[in-house]
C-alpha atoms as a PDB file:
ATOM      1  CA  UNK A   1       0.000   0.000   0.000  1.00  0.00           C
ATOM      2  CA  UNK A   2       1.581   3.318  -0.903  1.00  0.00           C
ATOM      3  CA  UNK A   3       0.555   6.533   1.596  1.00  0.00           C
ATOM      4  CA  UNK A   4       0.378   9.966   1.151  1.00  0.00           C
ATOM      5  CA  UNK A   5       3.125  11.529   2.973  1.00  0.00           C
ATOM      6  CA  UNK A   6       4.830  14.485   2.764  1.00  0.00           C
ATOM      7  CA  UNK A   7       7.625  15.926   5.209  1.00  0.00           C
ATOM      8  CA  UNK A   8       5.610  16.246   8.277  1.00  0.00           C
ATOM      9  CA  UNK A   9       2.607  16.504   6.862  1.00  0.00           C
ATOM     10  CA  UNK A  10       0.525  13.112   8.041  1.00  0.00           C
ATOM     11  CA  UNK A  11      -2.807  12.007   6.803  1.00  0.00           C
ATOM     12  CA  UNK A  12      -4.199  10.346   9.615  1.00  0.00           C
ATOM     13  CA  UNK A  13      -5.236   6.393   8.631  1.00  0.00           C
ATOM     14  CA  UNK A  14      -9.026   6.030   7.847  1.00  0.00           C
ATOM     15  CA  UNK A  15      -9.936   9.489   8.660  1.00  0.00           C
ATOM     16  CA  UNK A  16     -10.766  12.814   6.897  1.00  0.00           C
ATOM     17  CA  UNK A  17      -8.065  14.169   8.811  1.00  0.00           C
ATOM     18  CA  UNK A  18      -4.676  15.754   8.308  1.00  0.00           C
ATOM     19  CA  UNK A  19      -1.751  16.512  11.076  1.00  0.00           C
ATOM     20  CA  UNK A  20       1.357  18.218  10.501  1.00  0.00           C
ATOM     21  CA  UNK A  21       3.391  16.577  12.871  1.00  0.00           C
ATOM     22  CA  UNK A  22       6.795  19.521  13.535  1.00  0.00           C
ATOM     23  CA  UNK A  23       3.457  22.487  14.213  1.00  0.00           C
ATOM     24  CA  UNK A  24       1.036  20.248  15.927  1.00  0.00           C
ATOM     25  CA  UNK A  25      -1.825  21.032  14.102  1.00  0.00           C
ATOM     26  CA  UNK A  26      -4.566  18.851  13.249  1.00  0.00           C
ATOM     27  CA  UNK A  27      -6.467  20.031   9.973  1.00  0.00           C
ATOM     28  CA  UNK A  28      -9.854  18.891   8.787  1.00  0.00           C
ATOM     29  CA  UNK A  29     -12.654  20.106   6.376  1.00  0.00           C
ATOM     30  CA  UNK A  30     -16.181  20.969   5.739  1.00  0.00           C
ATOM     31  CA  UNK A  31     -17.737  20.033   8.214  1.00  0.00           C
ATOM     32  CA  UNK A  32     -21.280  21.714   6.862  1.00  0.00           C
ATOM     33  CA  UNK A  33     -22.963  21.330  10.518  1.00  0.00           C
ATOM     34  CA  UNK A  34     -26.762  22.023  10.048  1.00  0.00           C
ATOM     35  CA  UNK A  35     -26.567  19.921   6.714  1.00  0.00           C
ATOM     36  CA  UNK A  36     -29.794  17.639   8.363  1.00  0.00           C
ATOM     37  CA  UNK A  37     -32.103  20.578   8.019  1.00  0.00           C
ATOM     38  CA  UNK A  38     -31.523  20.548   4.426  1.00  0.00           C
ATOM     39  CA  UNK A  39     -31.834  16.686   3.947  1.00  0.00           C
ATOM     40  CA  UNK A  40     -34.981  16.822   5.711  1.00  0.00           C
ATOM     41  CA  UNK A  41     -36.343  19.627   3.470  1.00  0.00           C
ATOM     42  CA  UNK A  42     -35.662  16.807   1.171  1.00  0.00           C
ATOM     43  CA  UNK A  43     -37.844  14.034   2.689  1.00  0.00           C
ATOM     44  CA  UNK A  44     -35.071  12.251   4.520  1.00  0.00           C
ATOM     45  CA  UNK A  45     -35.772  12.328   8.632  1.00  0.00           C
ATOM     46  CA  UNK A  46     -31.891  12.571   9.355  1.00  0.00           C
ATOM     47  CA  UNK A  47     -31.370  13.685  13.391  1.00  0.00           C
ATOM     48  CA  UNK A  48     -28.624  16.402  13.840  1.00  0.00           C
ATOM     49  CA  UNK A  49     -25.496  14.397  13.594  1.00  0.00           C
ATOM     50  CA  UNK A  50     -23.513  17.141  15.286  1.00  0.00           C
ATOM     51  CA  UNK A  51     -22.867  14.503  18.614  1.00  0.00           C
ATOM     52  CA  UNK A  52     -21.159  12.008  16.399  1.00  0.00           C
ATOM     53  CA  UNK A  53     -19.316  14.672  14.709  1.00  0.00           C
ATOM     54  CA  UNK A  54     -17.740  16.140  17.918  1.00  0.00           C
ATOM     55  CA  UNK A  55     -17.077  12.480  19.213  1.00  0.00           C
ATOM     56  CA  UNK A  56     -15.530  11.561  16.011  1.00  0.00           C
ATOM     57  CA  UNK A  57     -12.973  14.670  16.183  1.00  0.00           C
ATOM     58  CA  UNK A  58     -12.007  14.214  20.076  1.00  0.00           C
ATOM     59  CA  UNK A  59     -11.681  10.604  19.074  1.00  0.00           C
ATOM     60  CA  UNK A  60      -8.871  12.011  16.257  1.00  0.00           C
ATOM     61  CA  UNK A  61      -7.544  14.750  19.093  1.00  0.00           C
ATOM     62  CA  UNK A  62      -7.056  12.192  21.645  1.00  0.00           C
ATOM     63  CA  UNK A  63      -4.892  10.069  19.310  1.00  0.00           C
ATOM     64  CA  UNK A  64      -2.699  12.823  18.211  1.00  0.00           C
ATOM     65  CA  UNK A  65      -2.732  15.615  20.732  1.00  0.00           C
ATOM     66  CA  UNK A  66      -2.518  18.535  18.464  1.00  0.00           C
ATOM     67  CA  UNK A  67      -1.716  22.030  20.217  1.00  0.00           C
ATOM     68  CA  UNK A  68      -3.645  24.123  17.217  1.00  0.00           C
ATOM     69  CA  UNK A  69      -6.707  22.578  15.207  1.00  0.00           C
ATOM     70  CA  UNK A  70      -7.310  24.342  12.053  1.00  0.00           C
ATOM     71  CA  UNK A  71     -10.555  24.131  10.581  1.00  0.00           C
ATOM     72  CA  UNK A  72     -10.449  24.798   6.302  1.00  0.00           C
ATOM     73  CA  UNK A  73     -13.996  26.771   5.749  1.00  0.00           C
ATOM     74  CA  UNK A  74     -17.369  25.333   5.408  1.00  0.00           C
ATOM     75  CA  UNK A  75     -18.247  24.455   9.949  1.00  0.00           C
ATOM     76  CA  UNK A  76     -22.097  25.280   9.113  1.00  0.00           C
ATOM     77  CA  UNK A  77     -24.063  24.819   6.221  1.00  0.00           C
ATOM     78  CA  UNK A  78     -27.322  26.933   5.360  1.00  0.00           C
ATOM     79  CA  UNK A  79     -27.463  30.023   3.352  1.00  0.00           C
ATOM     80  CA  UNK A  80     -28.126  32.529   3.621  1.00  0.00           C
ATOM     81  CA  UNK A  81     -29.785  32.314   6.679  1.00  0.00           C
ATOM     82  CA  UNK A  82     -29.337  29.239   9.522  1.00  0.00           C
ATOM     83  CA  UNK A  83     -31.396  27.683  11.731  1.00  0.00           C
ATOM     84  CA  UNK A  84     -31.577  28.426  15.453  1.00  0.00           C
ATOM     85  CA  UNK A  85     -30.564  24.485  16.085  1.00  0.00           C
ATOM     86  CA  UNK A  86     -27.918  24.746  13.127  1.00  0.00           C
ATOM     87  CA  UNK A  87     -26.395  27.683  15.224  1.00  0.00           C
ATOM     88  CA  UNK A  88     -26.851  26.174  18.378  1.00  0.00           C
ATOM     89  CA  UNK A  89     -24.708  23.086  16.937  1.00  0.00           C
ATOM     90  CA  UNK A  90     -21.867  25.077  15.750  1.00  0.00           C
ATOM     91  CA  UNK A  91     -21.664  27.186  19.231  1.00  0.00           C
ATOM     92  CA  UNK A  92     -21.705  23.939  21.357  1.00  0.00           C
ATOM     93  CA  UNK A  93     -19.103  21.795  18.661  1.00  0.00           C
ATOM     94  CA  UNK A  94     -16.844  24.707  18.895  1.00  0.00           C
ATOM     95  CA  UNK A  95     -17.071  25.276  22.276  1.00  0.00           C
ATOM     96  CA  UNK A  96     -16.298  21.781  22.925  1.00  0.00           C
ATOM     97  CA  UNK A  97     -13.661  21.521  21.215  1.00  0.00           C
ATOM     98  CA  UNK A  98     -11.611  24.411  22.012  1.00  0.00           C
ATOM     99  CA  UNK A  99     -11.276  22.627  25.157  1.00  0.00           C
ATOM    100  CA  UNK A 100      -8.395  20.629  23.283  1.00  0.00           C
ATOM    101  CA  UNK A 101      -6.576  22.887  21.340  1.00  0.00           C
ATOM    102  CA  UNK A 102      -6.367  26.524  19.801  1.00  0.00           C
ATOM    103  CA  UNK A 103      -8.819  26.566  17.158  1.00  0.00           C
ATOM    104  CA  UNK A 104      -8.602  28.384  14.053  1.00  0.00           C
ATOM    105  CA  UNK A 105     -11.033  28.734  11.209  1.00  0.00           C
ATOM    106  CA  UNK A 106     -10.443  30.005   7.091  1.00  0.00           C
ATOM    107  CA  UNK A 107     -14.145  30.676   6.424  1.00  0.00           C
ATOM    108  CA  UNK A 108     -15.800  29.079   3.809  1.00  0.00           C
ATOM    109  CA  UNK A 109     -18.668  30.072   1.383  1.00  0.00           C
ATOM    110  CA  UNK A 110     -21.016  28.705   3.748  1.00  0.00           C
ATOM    111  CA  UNK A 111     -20.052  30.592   6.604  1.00  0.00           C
ATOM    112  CA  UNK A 112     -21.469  33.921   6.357  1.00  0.00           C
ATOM    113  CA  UNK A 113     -21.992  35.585   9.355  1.00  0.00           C
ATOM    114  CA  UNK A 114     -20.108  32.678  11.367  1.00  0.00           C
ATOM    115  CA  UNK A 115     -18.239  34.829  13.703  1.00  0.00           C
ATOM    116  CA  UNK A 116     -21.285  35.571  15.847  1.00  0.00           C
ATOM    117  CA  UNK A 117     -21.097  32.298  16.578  1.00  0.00           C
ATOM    118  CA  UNK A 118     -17.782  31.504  17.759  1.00  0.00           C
ATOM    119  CA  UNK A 119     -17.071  31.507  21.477  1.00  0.00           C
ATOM    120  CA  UNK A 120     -13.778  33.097  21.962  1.00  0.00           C
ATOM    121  CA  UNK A 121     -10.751  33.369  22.074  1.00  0.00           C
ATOM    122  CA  UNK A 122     -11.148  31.049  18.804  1.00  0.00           C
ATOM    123  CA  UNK A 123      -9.589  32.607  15.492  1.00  0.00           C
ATOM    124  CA  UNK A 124     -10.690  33.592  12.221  1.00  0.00           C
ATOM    125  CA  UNK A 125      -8.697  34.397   9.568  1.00  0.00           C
ATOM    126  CA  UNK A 126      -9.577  35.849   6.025  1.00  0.00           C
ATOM    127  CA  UNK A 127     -11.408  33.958   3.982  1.00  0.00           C
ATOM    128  CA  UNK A 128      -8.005  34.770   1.329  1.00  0.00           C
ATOM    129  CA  UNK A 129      -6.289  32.283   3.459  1.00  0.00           C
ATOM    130  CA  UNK A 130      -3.863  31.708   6.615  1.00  0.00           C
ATOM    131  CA  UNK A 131      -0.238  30.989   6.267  1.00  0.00           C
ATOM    132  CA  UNK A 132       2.218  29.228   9.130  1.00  0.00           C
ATOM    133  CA  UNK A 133       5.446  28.762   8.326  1.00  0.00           C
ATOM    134  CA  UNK A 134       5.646  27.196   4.689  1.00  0.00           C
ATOM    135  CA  UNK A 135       2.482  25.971   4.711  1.00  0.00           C
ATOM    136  CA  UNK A 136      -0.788  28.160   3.346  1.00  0.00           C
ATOM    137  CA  UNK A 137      -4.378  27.257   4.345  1.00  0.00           C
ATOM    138  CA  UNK A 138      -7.011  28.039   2.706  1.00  0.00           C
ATOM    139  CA  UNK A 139     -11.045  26.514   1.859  1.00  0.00           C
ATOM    140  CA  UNK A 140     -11.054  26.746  -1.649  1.00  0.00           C
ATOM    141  CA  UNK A 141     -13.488  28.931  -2.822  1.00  0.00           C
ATOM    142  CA  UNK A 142     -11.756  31.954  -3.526  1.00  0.00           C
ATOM    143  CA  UNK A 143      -8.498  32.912  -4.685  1.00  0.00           C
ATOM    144  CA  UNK A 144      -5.616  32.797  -2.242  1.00  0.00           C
ATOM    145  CA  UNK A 145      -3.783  36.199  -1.513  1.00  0.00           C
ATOM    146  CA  UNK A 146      -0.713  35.907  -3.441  1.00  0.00           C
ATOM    147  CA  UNK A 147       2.080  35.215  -0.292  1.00  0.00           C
ATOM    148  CA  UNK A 148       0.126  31.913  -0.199  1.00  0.00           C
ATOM    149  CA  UNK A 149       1.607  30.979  -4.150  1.00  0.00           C
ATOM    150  CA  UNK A 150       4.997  30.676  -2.569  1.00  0.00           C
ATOM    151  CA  UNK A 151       4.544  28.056   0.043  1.00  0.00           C
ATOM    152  CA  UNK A 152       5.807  24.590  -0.393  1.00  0.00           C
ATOM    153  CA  UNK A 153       1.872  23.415   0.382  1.00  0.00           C
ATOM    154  CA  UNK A 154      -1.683  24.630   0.133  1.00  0.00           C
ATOM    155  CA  UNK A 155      -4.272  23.114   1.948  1.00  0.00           C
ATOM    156  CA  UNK A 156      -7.775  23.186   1.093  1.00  0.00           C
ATOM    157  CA  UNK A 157     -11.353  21.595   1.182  1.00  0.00           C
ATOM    158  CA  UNK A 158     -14.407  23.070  -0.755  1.00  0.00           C
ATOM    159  CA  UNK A 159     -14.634  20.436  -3.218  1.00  0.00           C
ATOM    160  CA  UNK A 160     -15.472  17.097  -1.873  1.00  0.00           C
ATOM    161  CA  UNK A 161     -13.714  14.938  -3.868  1.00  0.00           C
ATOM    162  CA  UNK A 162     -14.853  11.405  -4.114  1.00  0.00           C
ATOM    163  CA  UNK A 163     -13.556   8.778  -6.184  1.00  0.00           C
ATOM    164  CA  UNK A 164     -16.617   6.651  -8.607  1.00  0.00           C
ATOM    165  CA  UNK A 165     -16.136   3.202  -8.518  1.00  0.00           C
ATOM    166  CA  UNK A 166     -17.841   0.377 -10.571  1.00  0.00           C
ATOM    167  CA  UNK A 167     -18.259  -3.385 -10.257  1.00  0.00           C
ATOM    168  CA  UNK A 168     -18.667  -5.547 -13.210  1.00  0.00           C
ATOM    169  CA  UNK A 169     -22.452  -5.419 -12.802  1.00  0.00           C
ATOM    170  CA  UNK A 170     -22.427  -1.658 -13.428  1.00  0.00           C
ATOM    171  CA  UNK A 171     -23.351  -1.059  -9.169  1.00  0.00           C
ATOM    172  CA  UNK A 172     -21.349   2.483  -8.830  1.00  0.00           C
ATOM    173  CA  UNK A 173     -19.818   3.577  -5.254  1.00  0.00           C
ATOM    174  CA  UNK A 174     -18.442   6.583  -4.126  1.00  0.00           C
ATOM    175  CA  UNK A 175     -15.517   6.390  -1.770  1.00  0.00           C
ATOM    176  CA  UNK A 176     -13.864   9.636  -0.238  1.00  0.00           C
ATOM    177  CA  UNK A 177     -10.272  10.677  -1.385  1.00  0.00           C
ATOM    178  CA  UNK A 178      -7.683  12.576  -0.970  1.00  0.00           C
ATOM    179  CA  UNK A 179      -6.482  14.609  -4.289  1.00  0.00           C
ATOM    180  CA  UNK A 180      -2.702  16.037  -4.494  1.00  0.00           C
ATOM    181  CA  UNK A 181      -0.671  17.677  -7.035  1.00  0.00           C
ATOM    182  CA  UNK A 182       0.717  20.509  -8.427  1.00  0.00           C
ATOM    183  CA  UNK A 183      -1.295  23.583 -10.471  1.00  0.00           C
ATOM    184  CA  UNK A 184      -0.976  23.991 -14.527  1.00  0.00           C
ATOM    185  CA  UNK A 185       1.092  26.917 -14.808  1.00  0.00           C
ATOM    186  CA  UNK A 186      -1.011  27.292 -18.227  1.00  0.00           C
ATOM    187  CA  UNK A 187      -3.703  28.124 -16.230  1.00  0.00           C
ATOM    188  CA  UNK A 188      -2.385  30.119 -13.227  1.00  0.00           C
ATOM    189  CA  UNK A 189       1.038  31.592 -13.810  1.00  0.00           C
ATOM    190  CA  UNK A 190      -0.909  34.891 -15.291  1.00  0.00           C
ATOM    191  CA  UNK A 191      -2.369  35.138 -11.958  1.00  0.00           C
ATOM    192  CA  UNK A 192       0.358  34.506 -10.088  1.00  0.00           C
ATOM    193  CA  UNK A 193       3.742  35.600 -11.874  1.00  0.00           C
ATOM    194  CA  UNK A 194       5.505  34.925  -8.796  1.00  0.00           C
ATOM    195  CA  UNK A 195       4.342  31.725  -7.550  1.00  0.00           C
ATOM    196  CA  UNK A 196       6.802  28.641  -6.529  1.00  0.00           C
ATOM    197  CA  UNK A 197       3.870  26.251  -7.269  1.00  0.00           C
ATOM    198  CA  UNK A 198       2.936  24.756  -4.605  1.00  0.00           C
ATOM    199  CA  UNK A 199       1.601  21.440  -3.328  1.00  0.00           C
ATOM    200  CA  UNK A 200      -2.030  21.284  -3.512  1.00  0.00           C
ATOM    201  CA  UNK A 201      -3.590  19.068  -1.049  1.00  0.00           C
ATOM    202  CA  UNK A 202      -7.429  18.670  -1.387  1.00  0.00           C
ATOM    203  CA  UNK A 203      -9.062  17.363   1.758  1.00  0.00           C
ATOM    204  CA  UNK A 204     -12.454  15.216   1.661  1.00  0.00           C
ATOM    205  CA  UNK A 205     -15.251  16.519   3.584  1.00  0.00           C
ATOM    206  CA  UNK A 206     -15.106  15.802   7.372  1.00  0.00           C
ATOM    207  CA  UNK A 207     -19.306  15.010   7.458  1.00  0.00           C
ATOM    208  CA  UNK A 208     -20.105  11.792   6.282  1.00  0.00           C
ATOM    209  CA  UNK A 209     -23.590  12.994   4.773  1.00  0.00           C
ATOM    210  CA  UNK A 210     -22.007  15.852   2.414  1.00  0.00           C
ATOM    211  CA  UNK A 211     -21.558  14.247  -0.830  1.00  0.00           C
ATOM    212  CA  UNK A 212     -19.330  15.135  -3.390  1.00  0.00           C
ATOM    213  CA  UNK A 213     -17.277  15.457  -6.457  1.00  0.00           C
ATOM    214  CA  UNK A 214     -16.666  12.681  -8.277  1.00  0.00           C
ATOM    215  CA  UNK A 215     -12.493  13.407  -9.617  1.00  0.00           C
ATOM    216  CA  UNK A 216     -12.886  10.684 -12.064  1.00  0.00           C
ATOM    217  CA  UNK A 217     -16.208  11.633 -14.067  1.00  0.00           C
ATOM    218  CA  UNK A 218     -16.552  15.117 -12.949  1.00  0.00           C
ATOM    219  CA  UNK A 219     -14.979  18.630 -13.081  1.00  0.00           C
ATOM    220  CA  UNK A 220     -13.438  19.739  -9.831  1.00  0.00           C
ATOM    221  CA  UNK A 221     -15.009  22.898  -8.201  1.00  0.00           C
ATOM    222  CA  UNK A 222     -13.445  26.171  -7.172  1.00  0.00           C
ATOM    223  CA  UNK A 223     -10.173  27.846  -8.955  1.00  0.00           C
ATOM    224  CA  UNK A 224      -7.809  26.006  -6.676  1.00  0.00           C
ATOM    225  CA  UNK A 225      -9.015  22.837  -7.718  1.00  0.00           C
ATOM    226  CA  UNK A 226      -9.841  23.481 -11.355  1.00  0.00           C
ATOM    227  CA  UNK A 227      -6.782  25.098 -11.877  1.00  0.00           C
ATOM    228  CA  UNK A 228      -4.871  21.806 -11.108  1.00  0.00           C
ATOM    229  CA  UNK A 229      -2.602  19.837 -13.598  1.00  0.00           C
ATOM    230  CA  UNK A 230      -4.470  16.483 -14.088  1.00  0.00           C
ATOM    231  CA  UNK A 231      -1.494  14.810 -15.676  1.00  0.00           C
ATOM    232  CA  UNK A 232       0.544  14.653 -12.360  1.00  0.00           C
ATOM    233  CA  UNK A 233      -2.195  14.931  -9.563  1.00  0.00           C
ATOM    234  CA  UNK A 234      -2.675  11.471  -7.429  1.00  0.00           C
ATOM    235  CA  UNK A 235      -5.430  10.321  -5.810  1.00  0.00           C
ATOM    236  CA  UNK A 236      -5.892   8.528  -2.711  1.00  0.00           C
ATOM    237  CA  UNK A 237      -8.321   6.682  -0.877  1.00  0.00           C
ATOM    238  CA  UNK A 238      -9.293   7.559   3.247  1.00  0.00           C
ATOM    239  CA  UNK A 239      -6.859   4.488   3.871  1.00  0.00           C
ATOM    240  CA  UNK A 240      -4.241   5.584   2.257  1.00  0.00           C
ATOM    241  CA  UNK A 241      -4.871   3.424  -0.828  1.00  0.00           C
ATOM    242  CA  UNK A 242      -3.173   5.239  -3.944  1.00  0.00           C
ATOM    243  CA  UNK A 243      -5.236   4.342  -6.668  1.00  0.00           C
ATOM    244  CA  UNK A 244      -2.900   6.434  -9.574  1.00  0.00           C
ATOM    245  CA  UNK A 245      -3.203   9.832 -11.146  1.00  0.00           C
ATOM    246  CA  UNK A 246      -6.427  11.436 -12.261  1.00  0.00           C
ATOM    247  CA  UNK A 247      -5.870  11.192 -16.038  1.00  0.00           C
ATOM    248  CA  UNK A 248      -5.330   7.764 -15.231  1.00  0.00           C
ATOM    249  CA  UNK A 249      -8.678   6.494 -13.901  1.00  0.00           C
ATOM    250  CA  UNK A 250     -11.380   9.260 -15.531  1.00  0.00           C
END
């Protein structure tokens, strides 16, 4: 089995989860709390999953006791407006939380008006993305400010991305993955002359319920993701499973 690994940045083993090991930071994505309310709208009775979702990320903390926990855009899910349960959910996940680490959040398009619901003293950055070290974070959405183009690695989430899978009896599956590579300098060096190129590393959605992109039979959403070079971007599975590049498998 070959993993995704890159310096000290660690993909955690079955989980939508990333650490970087020499900043002790744990990273996850989209985590689209409030997404029920919308599912229900659409005549599936789905209870607010927002429990499990805090259980399943103090399950990851305890494992790898980060100091900082860096969330990449997207913690609630309605717009424009929320629901008073949806924004009861974030305030009690976050609160929680912070109890483990420094939190910090890159808003996401979903997250208008999100910092009236942040206890303190958690962070938010611009939505133009957060940079420590060599390392740029960002959701995905948007362009990044241009100091993130020289990192060595860009984070993001936003998309989604799943992988499509198909059996011999034509029974398709979607699986989450992890997409990495490098951007086509056809399609971004006019944006950013200066850019070093770095190492895009596209995170899959942290609630189990969002959905997403397929990376094999469908365009990749946002500019950071779009504006990737499928000849030499990988894609992995949640176990690690490197199933080859994307031109390889669409």
């Amino acid at each position: 089995m070959n993993t995704m690994k890159t310096s000290t940045l660690q993909p955690i083993p079955n989980e939508p989860a990333l650490y970087i090991k020499n900043q002790r930071t744990l990273v996850v994505a989209d985590l689209h709390i409030g997404i029920e309310h919308e599912l229900r709208l659409q005549g599936l009775n789905i209870p607010s999953q927002t429990q499990l979702l805090t259980h399943h990320l103090i399950t990851i903390i305890k494992n790898v006791h980060p100091q900082d926990i860096i969330l990449l855009g997207d913690i609630k899910h309605n717009i424009p407006t929320s629901t008073r349960e949806e924004r009861q959910d974030v305030y009690q996940f976050l609160e929680t939380i912070q109890t483990y680490a420094t939190i910090h959040i890159i808003p996401g398009n979903h997250d208008g008006n999100i910092y009236k619901w942040v206890p303190e003293p958690i962070q938010i950055h611009p939505s133009d993305g957060y940079r420590v070290d060599n390392i740029g974070f960002i959701h995905g959405h948007r362009w990044p400010r241009e100091e993130l183009m020289t990192c060595t690695h860009l984070l993001t989430g936003h998309t989604h991305p799943t992988i499509q899978l198909t059996d011999r009896l034509g029974y398709k599956t979607f699986e989450p993955c992890w997409i990495r590579g490098t951007f086509s300098e056809q399609k971004i060096k006019k944006r950013y002359p200066n850019m070093t190129n770095p190492e895009l590393i596209i995170f899959p959605a942290f609630h189990p319920l969002c959905g997403g992109v397929a990376a094999n039979t469908d365009h990749l959403i946002g500019p950071l993701a779009s504006s990737l070079d499928i000849h030499t971007a990988d894609i992995y599975l949640i176990d690690g499973t490197h199933l080859g590049k994307i031109r390889d498998i669409q």
